[in-house]
Protein backbone atom coordinates (compact mmCIF):
# COMPACT_ATOMS: atom_id res chain seq x y z
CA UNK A 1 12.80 -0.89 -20.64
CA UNK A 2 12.75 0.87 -16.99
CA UNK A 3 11.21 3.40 -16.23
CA UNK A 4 11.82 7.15 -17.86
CA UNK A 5 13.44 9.46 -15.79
CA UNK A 6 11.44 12.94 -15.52
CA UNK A 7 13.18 16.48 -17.18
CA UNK A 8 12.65 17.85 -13.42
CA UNK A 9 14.19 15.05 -11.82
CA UNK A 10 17.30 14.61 -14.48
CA UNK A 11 19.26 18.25 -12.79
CA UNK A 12 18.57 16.76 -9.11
CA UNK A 13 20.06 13.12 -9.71
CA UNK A 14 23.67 13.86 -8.55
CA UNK A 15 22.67 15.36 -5.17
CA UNK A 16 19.88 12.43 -4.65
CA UNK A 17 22.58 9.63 -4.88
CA UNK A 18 24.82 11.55 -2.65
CA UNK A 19 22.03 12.06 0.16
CA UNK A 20 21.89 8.11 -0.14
CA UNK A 21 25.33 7.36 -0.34
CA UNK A 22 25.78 9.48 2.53
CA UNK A 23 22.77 7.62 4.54
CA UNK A 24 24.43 4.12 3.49
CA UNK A 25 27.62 5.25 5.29
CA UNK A 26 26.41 5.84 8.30
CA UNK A 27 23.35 3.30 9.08
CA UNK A 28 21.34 3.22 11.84
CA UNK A 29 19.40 0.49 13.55
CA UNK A 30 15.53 0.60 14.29
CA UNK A 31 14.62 3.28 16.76
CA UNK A 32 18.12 4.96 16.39
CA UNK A 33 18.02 6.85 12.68
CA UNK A 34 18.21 10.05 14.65
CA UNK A 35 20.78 11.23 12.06
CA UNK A 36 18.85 9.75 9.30
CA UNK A 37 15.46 11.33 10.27
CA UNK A 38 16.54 14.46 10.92
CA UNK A 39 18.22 14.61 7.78
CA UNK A 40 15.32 14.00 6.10
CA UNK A 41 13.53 16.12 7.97
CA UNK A 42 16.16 19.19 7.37
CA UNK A 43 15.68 18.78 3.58
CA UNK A 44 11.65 18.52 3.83
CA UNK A 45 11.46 21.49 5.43
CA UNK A 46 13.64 23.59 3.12
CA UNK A 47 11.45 22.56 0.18
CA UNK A 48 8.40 23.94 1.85
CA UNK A 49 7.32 20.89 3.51
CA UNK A 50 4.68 21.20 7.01
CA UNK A 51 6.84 18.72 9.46
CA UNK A 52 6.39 16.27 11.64
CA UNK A 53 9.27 14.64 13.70
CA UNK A 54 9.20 11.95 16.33
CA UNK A 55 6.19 10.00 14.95
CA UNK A 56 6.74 6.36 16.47
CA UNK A 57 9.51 7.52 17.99
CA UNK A 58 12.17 8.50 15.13
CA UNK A 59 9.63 8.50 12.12
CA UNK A 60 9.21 11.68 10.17
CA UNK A 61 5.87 13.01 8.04
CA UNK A 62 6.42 16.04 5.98
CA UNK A 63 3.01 17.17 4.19
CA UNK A 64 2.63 19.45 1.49
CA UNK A 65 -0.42 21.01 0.16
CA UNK A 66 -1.35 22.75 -3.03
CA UNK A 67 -4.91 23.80 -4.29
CA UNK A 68 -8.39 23.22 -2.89
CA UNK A 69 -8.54 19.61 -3.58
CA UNK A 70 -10.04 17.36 -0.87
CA UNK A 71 -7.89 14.00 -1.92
CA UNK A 72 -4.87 12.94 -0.41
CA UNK A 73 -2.33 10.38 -0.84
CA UNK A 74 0.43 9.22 1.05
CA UNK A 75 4.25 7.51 0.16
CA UNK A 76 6.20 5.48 2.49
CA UNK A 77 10.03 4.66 2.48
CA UNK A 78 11.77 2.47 5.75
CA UNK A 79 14.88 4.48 7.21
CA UNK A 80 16.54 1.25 9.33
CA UNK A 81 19.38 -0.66 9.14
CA UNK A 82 20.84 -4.22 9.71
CA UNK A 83 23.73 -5.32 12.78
CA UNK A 84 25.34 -6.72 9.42
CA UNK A 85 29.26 -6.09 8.80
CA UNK A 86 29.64 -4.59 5.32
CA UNK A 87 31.55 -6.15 2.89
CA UNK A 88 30.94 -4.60 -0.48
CA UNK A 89 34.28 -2.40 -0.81
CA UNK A 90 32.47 0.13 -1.63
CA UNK A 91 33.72 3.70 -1.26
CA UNK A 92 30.35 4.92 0.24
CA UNK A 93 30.51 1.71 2.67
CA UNK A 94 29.65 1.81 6.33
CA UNK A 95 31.46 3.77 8.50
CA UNK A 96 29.76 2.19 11.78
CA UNK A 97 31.04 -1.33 12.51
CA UNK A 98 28.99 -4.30 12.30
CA UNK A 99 26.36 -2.17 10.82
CA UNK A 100 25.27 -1.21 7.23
CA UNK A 101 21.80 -0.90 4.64
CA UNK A 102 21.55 -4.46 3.27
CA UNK A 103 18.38 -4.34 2.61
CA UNK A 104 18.36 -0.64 0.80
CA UNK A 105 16.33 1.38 2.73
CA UNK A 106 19.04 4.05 2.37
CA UNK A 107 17.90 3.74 -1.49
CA UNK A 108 13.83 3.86 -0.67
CA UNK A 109 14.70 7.08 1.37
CA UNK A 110 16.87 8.51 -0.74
CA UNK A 111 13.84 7.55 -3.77
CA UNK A 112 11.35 9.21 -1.34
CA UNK A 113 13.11 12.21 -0.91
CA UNK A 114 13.08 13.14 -4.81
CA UNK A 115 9.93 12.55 -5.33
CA UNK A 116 9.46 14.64 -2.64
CA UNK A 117 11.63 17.77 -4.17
CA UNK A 118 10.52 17.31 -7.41
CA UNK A 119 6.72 17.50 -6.32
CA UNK A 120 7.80 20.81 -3.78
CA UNK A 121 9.42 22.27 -7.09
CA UNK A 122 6.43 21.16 -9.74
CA UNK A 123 3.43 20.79 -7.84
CA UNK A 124 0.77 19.89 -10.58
CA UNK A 125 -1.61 18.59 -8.23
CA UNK A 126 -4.62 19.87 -6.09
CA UNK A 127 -4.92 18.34 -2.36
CA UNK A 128 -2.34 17.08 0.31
CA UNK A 129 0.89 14.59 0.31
CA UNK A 130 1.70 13.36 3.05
CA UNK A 131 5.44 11.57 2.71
CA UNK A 132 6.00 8.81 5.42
CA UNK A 133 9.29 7.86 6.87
CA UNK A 134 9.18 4.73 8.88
CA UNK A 135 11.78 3.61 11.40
CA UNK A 136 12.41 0.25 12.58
CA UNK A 137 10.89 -2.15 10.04
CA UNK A 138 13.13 -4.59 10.25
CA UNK A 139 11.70 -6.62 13.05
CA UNK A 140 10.91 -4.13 15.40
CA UNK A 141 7.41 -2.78 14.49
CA UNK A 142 7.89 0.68 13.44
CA UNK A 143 4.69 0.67 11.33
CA UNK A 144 2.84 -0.30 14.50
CA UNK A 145 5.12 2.44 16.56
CA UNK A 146 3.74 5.45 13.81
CA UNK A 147 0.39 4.10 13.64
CA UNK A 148 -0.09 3.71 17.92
CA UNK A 149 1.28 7.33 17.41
CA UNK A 150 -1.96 8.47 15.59
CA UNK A 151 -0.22 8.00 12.01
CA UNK A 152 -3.44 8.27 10.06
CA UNK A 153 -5.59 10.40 12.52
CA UNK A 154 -2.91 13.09 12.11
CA UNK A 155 -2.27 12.51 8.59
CA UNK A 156 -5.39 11.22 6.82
CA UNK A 157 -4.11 9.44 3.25
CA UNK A 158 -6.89 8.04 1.09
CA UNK A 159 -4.39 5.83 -0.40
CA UNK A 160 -1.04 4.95 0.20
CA UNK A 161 1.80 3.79 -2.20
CA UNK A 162 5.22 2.64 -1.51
CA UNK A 163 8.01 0.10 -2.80
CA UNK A 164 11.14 -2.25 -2.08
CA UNK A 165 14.17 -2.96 -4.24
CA UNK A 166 14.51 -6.73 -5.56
CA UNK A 167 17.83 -7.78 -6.57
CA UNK A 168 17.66 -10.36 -9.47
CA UNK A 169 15.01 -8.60 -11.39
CA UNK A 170 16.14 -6.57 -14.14
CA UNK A 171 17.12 -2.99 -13.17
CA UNK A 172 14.30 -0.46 -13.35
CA UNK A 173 11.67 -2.69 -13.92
CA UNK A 174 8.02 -2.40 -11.84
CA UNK A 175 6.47 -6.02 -10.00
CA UNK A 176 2.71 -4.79 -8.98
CA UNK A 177 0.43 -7.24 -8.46
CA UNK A 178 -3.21 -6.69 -6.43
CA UNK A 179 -3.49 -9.22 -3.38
CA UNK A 180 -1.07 -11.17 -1.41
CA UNK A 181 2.58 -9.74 -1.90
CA UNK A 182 4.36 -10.45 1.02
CA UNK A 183 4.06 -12.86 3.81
CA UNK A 184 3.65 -12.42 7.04
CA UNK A 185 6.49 -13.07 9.68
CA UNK A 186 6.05 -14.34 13.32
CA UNK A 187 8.83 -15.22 15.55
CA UNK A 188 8.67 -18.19 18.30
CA UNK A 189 11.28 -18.91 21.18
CA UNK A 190 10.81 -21.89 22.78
CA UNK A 191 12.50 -22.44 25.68
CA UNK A 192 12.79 -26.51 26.88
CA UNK A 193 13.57 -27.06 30.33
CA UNK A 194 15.17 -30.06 31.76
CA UNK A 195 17.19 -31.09 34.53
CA UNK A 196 20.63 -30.67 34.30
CA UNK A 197 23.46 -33.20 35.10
CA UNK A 198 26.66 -34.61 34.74
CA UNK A 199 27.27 -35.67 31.02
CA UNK A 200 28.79 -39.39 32.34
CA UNK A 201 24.57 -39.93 34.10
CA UNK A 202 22.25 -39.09 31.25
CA UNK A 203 19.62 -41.77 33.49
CA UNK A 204 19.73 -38.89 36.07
CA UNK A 205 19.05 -36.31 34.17
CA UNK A 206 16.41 -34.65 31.68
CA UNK A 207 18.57 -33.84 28.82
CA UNK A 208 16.93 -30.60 27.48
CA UNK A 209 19.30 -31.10 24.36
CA UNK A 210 17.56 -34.27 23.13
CA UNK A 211 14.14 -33.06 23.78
CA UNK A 212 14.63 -29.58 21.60
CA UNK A 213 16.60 -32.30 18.76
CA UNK A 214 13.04 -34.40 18.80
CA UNK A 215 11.10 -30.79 18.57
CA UNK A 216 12.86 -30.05 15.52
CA UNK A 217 12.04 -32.95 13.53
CA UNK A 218 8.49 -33.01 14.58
CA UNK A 219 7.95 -29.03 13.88
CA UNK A 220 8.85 -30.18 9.92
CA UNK A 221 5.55 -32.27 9.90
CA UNK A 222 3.29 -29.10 10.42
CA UNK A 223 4.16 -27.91 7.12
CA UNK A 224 4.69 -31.26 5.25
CA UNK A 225 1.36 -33.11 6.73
CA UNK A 226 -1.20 -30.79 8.70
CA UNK A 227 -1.07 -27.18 6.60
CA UNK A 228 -3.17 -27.67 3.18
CA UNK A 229 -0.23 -28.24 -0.04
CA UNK A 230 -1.95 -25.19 -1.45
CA UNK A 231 -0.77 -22.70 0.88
CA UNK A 232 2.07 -21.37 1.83
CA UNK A 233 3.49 -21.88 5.17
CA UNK A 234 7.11 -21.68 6.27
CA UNK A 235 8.55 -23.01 9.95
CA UNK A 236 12.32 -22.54 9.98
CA UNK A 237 14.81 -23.43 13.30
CA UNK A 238 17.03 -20.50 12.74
CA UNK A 239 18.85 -20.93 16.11
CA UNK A 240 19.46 -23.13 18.45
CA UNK A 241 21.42 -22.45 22.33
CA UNK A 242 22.04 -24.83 24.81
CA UNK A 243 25.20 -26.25 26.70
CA UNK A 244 28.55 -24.98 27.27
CA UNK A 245 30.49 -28.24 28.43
CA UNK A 246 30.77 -31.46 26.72
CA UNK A 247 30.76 -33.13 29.82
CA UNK A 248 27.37 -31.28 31.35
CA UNK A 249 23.83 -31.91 30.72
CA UNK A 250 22.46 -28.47 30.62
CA UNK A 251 18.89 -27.51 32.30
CA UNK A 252 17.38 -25.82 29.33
CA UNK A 253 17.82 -25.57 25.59
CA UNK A 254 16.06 -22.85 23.38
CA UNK A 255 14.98 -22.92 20.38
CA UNK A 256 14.37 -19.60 17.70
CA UNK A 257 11.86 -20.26 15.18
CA UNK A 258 10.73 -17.52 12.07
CA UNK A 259 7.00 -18.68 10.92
CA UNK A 260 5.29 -17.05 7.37
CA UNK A 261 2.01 -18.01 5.95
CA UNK A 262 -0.13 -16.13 3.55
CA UNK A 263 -3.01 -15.83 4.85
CA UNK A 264 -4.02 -15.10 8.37
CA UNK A 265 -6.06 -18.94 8.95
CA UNK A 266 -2.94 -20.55 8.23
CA UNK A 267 -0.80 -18.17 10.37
CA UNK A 268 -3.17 -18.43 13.53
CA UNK A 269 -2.87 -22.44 12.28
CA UNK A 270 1.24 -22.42 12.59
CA UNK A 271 0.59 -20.53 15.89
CA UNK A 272 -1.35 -23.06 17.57
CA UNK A 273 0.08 -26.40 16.37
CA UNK A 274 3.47 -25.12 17.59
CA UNK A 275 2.74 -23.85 20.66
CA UNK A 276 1.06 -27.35 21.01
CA UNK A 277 3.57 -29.69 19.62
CA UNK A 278 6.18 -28.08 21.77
CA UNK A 279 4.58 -28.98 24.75
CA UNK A 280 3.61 -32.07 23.54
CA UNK A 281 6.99 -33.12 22.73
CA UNK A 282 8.27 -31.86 26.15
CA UNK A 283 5.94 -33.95 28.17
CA UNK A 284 6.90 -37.15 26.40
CA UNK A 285 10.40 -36.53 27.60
CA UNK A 286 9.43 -35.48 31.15
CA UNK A 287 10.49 -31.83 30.40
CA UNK A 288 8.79 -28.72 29.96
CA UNK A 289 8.77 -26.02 27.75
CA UNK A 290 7.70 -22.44 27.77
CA UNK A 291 6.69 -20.88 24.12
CA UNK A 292 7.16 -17.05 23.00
CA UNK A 293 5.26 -16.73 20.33
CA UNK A 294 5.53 -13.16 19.03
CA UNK A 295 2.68 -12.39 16.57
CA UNK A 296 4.87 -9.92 14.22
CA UNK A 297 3.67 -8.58 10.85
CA UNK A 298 0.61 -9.64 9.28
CA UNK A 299 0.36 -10.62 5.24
CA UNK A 300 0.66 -7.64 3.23
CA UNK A 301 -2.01 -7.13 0.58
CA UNK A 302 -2.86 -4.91 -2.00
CA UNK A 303 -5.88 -3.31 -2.40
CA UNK A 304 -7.39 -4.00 -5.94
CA UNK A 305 -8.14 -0.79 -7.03
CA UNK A 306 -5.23 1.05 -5.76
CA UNK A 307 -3.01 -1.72 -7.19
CA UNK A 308 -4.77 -1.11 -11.13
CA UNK A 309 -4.78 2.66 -10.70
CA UNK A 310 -0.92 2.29 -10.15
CA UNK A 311 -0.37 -0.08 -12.80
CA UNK A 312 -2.45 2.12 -15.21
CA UNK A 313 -0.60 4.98 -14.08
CA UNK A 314 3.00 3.24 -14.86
CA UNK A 315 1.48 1.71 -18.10
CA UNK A 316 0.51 5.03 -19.61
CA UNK A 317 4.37 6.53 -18.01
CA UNK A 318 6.31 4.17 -18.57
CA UNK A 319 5.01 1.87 -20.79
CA UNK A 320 4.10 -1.77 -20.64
CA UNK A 321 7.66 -2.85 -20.79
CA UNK A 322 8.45 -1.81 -17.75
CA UNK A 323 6.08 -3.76 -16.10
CA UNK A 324 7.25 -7.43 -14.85
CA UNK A 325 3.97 -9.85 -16.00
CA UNK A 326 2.90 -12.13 -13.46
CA UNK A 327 4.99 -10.78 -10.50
CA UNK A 328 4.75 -13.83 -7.79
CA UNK A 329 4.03 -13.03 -4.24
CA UNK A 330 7.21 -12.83 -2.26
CA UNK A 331 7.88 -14.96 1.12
CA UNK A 332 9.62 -12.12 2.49
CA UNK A 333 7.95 -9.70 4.76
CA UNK A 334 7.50 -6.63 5.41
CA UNK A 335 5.59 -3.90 8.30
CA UNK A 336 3.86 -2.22 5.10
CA UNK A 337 1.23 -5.03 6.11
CA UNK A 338 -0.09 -2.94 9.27
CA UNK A 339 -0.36 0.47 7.20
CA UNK A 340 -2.03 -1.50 4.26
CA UNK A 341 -5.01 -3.18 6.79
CA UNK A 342 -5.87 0.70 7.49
CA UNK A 343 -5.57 2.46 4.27
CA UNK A 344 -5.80 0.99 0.77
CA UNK A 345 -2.78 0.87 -1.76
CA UNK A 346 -0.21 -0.59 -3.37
CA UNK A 347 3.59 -1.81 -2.30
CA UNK A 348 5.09 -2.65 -5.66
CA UNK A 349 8.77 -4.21 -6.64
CA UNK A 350 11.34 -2.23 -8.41
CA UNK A 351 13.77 -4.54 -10.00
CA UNK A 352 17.36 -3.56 -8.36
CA UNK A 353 19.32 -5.94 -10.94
CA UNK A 354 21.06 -8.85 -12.24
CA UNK A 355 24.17 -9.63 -12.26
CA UNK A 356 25.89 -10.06 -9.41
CA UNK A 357 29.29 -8.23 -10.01
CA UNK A 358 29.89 -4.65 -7.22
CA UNK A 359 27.44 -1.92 -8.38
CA UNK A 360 24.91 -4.01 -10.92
CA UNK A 361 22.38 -4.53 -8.32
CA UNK A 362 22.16 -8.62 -8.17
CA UNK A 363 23.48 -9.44 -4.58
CA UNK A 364 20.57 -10.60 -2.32
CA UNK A 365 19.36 -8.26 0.24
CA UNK A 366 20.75 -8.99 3.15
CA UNK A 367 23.91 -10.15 2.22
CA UNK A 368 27.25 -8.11 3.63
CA UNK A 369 28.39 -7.29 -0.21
CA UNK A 370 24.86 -5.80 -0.93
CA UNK A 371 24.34 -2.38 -2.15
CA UNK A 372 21.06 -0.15 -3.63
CA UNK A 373 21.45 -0.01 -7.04
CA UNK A 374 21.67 3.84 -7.81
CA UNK A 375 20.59 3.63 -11.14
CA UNK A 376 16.84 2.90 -10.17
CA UNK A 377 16.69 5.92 -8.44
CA UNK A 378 15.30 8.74 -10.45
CA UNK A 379 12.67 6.41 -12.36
CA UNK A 380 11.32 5.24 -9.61
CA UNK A 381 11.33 8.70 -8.30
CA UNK A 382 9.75 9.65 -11.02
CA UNK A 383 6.76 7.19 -10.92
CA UNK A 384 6.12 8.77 -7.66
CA UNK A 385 5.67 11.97 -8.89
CA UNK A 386 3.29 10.93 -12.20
CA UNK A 387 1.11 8.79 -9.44
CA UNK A 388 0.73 11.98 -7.03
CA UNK A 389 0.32 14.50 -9.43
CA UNK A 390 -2.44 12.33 -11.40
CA UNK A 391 -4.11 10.62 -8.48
CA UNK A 392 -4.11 14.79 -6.39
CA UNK A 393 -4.93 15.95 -10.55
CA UNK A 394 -8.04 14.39 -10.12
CA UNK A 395 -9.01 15.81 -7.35
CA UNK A 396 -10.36 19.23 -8.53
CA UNK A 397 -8.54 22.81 -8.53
C-alpha cells in the first residue's frame, strides 16, 4: 500500500495539485525559475516562513522555527525544467514552447511546498526547518550554485532529506536504500581536428570524420576490457557533428560523450583513459584532438544512519508495505550528490507508477508525454511532515 495521507494534509490537497499544475504549465529552465521561485517564495512567506531568495542565483530557503530545540533538519525539492516539447495532451500542459517538467520537479516542489504548510499549520516539533529549493539541477550545477552561495553556513541542517519520482514503480511506494543511489554524471567533448579537403582527395587530407568513427569504437573497450566487471561504468557517444557537404572533408569533427560510474576511483578511471585514448587515437591518424572533460556531479550516497532513521520513520507511518525491498541503485544522476558530501541524509524513490496510459504515472522521465503523477502527492507530503516533526520531536522542548 502507499503511503497514508495525513488528516491535516487531506483539506489542502486540491490547492497543492493546482500550485503544481500551474508550475508544469509554465516551466522554466535552470537559472530562469524566476516565476517558479518567487512563487514559492510568496506562499512560504504567508505561512510564517523566515525567507531567503536568490540563493545560487534563483534558489529559495524558507526556515521556520518552533521551540528551544537545538536540531535542525533540512528538505530539498529541484525547481528546473527540460528544452523538451510537451506532448502529453494534457490540459495543464506547457504553455512555453519547446519547454516543459519531464522529469517532475514541478511535482517535488509542489510535494515540498505541503509539507511545508502543513508543518507552518501543525508544528509538533522543537528546533529549525530549513526547506531548500534548488534551481538548475539538470546539468547545470545548481547544488554547487546554493552551496558556493554559503547554503549550509547560512542555513546549518544536521541532516537533510529529499526525493525523486520513478515512473514504473508502483504509485506511492518508498525505494530507500543507505549507500550508492545514484551515479555520478560527467560530460566530455572531444573535439578532433584534421585537415580539411576536397571529398574527391581523401590522400590530401586528414579526414577528421574517420578519426572520431575509430574513437568511437575504441572508447567501447574502456568499459568492456579495462574497468573491473564489478562496477559500474557507463561511456555513451550521445552526439556526434561534423561536415556539411558530401563532397568536403571537414577540418574537425566533435564528439559529446555522458560518463557515470559509481564510485569516484572508477570515475577519475573513465576520466583519464578517455582523455588518453582520444589523443591516442588522434595521433595514429595524424590528427589532433582537444578533450573537455567536465567533471559534473559526483555519486550520490546515503548516509547510513540517516537512511535507517528514515526508513524506521516510514516503517512505523506507513507501514512496511510501502516500502520497495531491495531498491537497486539507479544509473541516473542527480546534484543531490554535492549537498549529500556536506551534510548526511537520505534521497529516497517515490514510486510515480505503472502503467503507461495519460495520468497513471508510467511514462519515463524525460519523455515529451511525461507527467508527475498527482496522486503521490499528499503521502509523500506527508512522510515529510512525520520525519520533521519526529526527527525536531526529539530534539527537546
Amino acid at each position: 500500500m502507499p503511503v497514508p495521507v495525513l488528516d491535516e494534509m487531506r483539506p489542502l490537497e486540491g490547492e497543492m495539485v493546482a500550485i503544481r499544475r500551474r508550475i508544469h504549465a509554465h516551466p522554466e529552465l535552470g537559472f530562469e525559475e524566476l516565476v517558479t521561485s518567487e512563487l514559492v517564495a510568496s506562499q512560504l512567506e504567508r505561512w510564517g516562513y523566515e525567507v531567503t531568495r536568490g540563493v545560487g542565483r534563483t534558489g529559495v530557503v524558507g526556515r521556520l522555527k518552533a521551540g528551544r530545540g537545538t536540531r535542525s533538519i533540512g528538505l530539498r525539492a529541484d525547481m528546473d525544467a527540460l528544452p523538451i516539447a510537451e506532448q502529453s495532451g494534457l490540459p495543464h500542459a506547457s504553455q512555453r514552447p519547446g519547454l516543459m517538467h519531464a522529469c517532475g520537479h514541478d511535482g517535488h516542489t509542489a510535494t515540498l511546498l505541503a509539507a511545508a504548510r502543513v508543518l507552518a499549520l501543525a508544528k509538533g516539533f522543537s528546533g529549525t526547518l530549513n526547506v531548500i529549493f534548488q534551481p538548475a539541477e539538470e546539468g547545470l550545477g545548481g547544488a554547487q550554485a546554493m552551496l558556493d552561495d554559503g547554503l549550509f553556513e547560512r542555513f546549518p541542517c544536521d541532516r537533510l532529506y529529499g526525493f525523486h519520482n520513478s515512473p514504473g514503480a508502483p504509485a506511492g511506494k518508498l525505494g530507500i536504500r543507505a549507500g550508492v543511489v545514484y551515479s555520478s554524471s560527467d560530460t566530455a567533448v572531444i573535439t578532433v581536428r584534421g585537415r580539411g579537403g576536397h571529398g574527391a582527395k581523401p590522400h590530401l587530407a586528414v579526414d577528421p570524420i574517420v578519426v572520431a568513427s575509430h574513437l568511437v569504437i575504441a572508447l567501447q573497450s574502456i568499459v568492456s576490457r579495462e574497468v573491473n566487471p564489478n562496477e559500474l561504468a557507463i561511456v555513451t557517444v550521445g552526439a556526434f557533428h561534423a561536415g556539411d557537404a558530401p563532397n568536403v572533408i571537414p577540418a574537425s569533427a566533435e564528439l559529446r560523450l555522458t560518463v557515470r560510474a559509481r564510485s569516484e576511483a572508477v570515475r577519475a578511471q573513465l576520466r583519464d583513459r578517455i582523455t588518453a585514448m582520444a589523443h591516442a587515437q588522434a595521433a595514429v591518424h595524424g590528427a589532433t584532438a582537444d578533450v573537455d572533460y567536465r567533471w559534473r556531479y559526483p555519486v550520490t550516497v546515503n548516509d547510513e544512519a540517516a537512511t535507517e532513521y528514515l526508513r524506521g520513520v516510514a516503517r512505523e507511518y506507513a507501514g512496511a508495505d510501502a516500502l520497495i525491498p531491495d531498491w537497486p541503485p539507479g544509473t541516473a544522476s542527480d546534484d543531490m550528490g554535492l549537498l549529500l558530501q556536506r551534510v548526511p541524509g537520505c534521497y529516497f524513490n517515490v514510486g510515480n507508477g505503472t502503467d503507461e496510459a495519460p495520468g497513471e504515472g508510467g511514462c519515463p522521465v524525460h519523455n515529451a508525454g511525461y507527467d508527475f503523477n498527482d496522486r503521490i502527492l499528499p503521502g509523500t507530503a506527508s512522510l515529510f511532515v512525520r520525519l520533521v516533526q519526529r526527527y525536531l520531536g526529539e530534539g527537546g522542548a
